[in-house]
Protein backbone atom coordinates (compact mmCIF):
# COMPACT_ATOMS: atom_id res chain seq x y z
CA UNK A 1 -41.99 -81.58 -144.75
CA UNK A 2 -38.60 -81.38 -146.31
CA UNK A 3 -37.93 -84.70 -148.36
CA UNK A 4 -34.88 -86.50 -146.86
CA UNK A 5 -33.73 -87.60 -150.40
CA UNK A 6 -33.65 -84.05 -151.52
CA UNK A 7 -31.64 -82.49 -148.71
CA UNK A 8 -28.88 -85.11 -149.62
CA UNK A 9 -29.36 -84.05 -153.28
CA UNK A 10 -28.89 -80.68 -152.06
CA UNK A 11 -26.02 -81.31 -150.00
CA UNK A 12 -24.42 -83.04 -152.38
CA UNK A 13 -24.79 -80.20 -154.87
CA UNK A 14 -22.85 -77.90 -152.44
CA UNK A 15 -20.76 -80.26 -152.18
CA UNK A 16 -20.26 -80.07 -155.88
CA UNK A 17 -19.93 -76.20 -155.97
CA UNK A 18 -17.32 -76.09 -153.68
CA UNK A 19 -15.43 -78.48 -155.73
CA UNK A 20 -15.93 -76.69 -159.17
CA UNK A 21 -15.48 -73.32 -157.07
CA UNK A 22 -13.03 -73.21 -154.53
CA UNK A 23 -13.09 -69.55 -153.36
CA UNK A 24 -16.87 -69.60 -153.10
CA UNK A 25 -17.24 -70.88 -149.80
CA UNK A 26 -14.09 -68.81 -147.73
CA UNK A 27 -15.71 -65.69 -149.60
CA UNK A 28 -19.10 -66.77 -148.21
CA UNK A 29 -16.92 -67.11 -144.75
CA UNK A 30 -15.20 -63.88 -145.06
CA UNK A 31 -18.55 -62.39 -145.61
CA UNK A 32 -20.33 -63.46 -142.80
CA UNK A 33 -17.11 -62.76 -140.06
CA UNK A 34 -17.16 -59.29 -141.59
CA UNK A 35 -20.87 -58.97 -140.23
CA UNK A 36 -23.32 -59.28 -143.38
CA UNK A 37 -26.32 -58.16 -141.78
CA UNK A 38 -29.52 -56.68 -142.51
CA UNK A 39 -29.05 -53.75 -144.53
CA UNK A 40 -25.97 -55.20 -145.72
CA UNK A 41 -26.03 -54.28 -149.70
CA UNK A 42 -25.32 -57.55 -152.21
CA UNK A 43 -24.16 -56.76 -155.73
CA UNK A 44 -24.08 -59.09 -158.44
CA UNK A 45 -23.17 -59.26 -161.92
CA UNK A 46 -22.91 -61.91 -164.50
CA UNK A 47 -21.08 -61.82 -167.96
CA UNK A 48 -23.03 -64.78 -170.40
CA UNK A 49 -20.70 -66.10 -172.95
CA UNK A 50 -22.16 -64.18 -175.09
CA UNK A 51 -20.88 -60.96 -173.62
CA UNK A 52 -24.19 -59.83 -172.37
CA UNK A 53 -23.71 -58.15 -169.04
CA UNK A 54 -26.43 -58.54 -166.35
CA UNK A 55 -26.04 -56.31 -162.90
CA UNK A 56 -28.48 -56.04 -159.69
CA UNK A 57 -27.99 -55.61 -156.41
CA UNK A 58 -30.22 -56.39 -153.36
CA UNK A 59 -30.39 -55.00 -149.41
CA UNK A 60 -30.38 -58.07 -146.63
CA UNK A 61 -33.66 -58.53 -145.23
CA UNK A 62 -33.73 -60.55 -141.32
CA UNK A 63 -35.19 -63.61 -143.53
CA UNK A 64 -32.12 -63.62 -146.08
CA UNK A 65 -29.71 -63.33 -142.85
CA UNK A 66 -32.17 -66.28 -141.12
CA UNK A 67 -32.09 -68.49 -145.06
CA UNK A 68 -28.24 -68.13 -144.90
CA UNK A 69 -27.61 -69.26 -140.98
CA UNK A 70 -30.31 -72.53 -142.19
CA UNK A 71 -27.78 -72.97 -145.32
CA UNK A 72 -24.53 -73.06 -142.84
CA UNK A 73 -26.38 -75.46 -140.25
CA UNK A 74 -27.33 -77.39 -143.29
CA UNK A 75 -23.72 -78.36 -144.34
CA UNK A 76 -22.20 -75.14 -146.16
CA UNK A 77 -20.16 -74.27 -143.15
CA UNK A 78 -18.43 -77.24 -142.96
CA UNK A 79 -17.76 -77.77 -146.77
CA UNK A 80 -16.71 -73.98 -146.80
CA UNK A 81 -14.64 -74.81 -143.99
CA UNK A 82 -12.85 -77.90 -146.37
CA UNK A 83 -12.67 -75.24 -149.40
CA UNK A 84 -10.84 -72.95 -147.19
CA UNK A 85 -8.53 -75.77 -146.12
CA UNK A 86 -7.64 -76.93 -149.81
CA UNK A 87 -7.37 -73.04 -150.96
CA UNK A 88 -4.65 -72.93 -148.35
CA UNK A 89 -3.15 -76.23 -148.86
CA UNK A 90 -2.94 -75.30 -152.74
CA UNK A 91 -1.41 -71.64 -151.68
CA UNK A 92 1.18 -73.17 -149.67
CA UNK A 93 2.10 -75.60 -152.97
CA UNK A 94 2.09 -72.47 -155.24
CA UNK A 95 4.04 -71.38 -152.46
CA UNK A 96 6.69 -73.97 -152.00
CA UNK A 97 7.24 -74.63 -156.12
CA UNK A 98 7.61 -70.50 -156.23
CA UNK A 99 10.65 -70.85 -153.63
CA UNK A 100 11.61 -73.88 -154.96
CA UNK A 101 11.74 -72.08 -158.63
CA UNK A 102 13.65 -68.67 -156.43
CA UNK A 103 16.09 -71.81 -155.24
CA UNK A 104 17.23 -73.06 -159.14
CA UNK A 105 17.33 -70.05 -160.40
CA UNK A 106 20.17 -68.67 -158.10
CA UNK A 107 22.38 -71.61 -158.62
């Protein structure tokens, strides 16, 4: 049985993630609307500070599909959803302060 303690700790670190990485969670979205399925191929690579370069790549199995539906349920959809929100409230500032820069510099 799942402690009740640690799925708020865990919560709370997505939480956290989604803070410290804004596009995380609408990639994550965009991902799953575009129909990440089994089969579907996953590529990662990580750079260390160090400059040390570290690539793999796996295939979707029906468990990682089932893992990542139990991860949205959990809470991920709806902090994804709030990421999404303050990527777009934050593109319509960069927005607004470009036009408002496009407005001074005609005068």
């Amino acid at each position: 049985m799942i402690n009740p303690l640690d799925f708020f700790k865990v919560k709370a670190g997505l939480g956290k993630l989604g803070e410290e990485h804004p596009k995380l969670f609408p990639f994550m979205q965009a991902v799953s609307a575009a129909g990440a399925k089994e089969g579907t191929i996953v590529e990662m690579k990580v750079t260390t500070p160090e400059g040390q370069v570290l690539e793999s790549n796996l295939k979707l199995t029906a468990n990682d599909i089932e893992l990542f539906r139990m991860i949205r349920e959990i809470g991920g959809a709806a902090m994804a959803k709030d990421a999404a929100a303050q990527a777009k409230d934050a593109e319509a500032q960069a927005d607004a302060a470009a036009a408002q820069g496009d407005d001074t510099d005609a005068g």
